[in-house]
N, C-alpha and C. Protein backbone atom coordinates (compact mmCIF):
# COMPACT_ATOMS: atom_id res chain seq x y z
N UNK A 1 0.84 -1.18 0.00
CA UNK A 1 0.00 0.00 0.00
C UNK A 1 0.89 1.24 0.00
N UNK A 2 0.62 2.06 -0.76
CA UNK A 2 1.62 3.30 -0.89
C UNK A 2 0.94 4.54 0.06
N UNK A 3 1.61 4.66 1.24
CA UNK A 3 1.31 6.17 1.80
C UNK A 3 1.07 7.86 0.74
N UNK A 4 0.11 7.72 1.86
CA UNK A 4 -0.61 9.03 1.40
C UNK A 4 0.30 10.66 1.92
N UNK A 5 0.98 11.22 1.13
CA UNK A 5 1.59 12.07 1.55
C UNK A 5 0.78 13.72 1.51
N UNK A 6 1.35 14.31 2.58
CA UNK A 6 0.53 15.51 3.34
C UNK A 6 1.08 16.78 2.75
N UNK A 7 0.96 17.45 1.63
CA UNK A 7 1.41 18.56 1.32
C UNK A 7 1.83 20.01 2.34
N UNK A 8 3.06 20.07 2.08
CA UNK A 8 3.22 20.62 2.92
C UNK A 8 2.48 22.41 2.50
N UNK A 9 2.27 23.35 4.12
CA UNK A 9 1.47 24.78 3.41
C UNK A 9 2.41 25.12 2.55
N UNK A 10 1.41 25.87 1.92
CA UNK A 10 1.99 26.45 0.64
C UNK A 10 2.50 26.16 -0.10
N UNK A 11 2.65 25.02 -0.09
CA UNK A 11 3.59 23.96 -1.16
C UNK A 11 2.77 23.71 -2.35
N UNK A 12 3.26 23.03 -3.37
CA UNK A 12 2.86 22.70 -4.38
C UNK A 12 1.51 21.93 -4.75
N UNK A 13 0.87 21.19 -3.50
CA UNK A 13 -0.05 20.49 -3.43
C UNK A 13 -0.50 21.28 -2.66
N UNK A 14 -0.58 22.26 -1.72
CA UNK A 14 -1.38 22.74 -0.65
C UNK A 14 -2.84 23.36 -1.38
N UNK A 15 -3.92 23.39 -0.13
CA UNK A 15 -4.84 24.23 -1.06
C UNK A 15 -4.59 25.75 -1.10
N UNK A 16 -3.37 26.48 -0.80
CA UNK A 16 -3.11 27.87 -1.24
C UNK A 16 -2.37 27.88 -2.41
N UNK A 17 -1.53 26.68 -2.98
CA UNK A 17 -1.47 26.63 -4.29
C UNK A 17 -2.29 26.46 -5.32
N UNK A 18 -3.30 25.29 -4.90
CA UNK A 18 -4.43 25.22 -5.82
C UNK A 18 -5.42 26.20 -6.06
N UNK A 19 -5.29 27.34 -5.03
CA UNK A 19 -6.63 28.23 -5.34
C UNK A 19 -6.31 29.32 -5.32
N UNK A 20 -4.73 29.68 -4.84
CA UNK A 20 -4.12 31.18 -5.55
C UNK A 20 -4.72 31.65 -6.61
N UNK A 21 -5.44 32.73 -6.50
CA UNK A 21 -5.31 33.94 -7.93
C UNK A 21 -7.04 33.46 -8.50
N UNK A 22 -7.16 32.66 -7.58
CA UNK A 22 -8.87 32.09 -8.21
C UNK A 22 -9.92 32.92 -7.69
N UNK A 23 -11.60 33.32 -7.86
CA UNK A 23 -12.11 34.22 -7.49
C UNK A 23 -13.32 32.96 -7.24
N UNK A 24 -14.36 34.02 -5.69
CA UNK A 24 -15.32 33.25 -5.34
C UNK A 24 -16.49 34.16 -5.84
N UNK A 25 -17.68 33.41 -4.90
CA UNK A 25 -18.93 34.46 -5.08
C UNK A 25 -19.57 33.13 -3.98
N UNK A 26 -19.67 33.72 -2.61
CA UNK A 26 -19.88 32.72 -1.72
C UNK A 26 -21.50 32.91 -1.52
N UNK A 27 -22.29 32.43 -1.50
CA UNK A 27 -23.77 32.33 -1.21
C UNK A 27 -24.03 31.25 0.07
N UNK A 28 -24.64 31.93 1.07
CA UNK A 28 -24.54 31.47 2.45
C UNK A 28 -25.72 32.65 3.29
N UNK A 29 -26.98 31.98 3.86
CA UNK A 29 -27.63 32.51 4.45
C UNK A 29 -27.12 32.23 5.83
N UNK A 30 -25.95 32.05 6.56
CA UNK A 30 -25.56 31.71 8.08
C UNK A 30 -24.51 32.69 8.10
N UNK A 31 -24.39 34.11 9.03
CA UNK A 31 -23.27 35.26 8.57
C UNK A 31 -22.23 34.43 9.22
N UNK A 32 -22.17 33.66 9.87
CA UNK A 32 -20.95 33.57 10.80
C UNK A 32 -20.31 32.31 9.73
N UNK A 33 -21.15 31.82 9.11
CA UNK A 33 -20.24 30.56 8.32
C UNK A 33 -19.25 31.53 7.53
N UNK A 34 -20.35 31.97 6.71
CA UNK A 34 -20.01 32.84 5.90
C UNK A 34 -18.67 33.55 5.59
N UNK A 35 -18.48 34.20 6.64
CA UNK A 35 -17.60 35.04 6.99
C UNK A 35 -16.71 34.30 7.12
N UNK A 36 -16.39 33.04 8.10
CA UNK A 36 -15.45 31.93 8.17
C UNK A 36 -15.04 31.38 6.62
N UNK A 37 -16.15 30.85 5.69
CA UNK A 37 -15.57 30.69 4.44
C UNK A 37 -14.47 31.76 3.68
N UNK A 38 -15.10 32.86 4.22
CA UNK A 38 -14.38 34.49 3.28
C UNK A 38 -12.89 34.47 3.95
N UNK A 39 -12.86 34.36 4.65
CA UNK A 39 -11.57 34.30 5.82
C UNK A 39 -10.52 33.01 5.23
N UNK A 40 -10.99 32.40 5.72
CA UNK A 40 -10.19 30.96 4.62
C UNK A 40 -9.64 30.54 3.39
N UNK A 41 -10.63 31.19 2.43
CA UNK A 41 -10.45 31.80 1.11
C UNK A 41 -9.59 32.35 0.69
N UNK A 42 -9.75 33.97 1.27
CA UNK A 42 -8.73 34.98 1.08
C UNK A 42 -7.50 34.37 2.07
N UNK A 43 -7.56 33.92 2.57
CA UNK A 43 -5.88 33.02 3.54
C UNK A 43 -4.99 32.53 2.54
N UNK A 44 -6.11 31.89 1.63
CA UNK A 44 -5.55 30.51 0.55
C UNK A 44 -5.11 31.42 -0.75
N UNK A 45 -5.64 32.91 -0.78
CA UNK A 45 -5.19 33.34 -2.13
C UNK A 45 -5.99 34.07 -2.92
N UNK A 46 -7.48 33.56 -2.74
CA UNK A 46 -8.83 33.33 -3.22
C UNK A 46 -9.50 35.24 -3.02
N UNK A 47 -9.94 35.58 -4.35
CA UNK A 47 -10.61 36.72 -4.47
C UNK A 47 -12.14 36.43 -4.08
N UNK A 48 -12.77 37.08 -3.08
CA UNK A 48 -13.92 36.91 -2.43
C UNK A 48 -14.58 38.04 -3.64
N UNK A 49 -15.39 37.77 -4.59
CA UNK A 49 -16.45 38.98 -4.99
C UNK A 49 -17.32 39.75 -4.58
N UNK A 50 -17.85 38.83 -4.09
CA UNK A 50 -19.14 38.89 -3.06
C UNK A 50 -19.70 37.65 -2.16
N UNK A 51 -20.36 38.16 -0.57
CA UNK A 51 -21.42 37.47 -0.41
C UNK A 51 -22.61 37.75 -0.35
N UNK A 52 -23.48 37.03 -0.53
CA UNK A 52 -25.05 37.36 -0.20
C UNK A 52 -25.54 35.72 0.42
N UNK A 53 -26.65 35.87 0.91
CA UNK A 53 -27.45 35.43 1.71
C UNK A 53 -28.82 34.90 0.57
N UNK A 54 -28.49 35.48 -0.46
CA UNK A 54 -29.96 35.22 -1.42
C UNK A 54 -29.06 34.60 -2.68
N UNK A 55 -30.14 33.07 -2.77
CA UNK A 55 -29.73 32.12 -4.04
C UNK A 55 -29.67 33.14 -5.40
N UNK A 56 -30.59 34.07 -5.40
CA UNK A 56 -31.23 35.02 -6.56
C UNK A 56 -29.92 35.50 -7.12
N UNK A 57 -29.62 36.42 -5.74
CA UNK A 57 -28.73 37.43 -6.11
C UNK A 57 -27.31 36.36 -6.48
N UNK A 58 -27.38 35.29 -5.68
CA UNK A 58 -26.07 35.07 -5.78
C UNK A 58 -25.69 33.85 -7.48
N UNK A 59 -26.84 33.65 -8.06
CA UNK A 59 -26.86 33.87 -9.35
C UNK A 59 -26.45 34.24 -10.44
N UNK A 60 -27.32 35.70 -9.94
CA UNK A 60 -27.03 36.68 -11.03
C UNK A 60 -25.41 37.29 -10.39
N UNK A 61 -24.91 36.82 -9.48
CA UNK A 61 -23.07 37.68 -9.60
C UNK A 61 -22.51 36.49 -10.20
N UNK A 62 -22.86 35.49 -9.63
CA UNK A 62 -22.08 34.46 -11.19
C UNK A 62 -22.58 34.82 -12.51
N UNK A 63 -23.21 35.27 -12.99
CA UNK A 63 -23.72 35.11 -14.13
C UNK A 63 -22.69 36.78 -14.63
N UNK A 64 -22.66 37.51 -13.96
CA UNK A 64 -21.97 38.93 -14.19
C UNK A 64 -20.95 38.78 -13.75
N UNK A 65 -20.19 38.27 -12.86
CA UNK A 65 -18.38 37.88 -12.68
C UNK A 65 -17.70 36.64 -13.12
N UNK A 66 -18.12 35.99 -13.26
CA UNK A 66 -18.15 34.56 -13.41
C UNK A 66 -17.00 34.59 -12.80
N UNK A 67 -17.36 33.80 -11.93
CA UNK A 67 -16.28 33.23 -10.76
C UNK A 67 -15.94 31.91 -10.53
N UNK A 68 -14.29 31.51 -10.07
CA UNK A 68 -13.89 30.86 -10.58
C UNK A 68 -14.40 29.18 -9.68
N UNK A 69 -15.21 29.98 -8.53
CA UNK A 69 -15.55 28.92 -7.29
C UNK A 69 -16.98 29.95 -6.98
């Protein structure tokens, strides 16, 4: 069985390599998740566009930024 190896941060496998320079559009009616996702995100690299709380709105900002998550 071949071990599963643990990327180290920021390393080549980390998820701040994989999602550097990428953009969100987080849709989340819970502010406190929310905010925890936005936080994490932008840690990893990740351009936050927007959040909203409404499926509607959060739609139509994909549909006008198109974002990359």
């Amino acid at each position: 069985m071949r071990a599963v190896s643990n990327p180290e941060p920021g390393g080549e496998g980390s998820a701040e390599a994989r999602l550097a320079g990428r953009r969100a559009v987080i849709v989340e009616d819970h502010r406190l998740f929310a905010d925890f996702m936005a936080a994490c995100l932008k840690e990893w690299g990740v351009e936050v566009l927007l959040h909203t709380a409404s499926g509607i709105e959060g739609l139509k900002a994909v549909r006008e930024r198109q974002p990359d998550l």
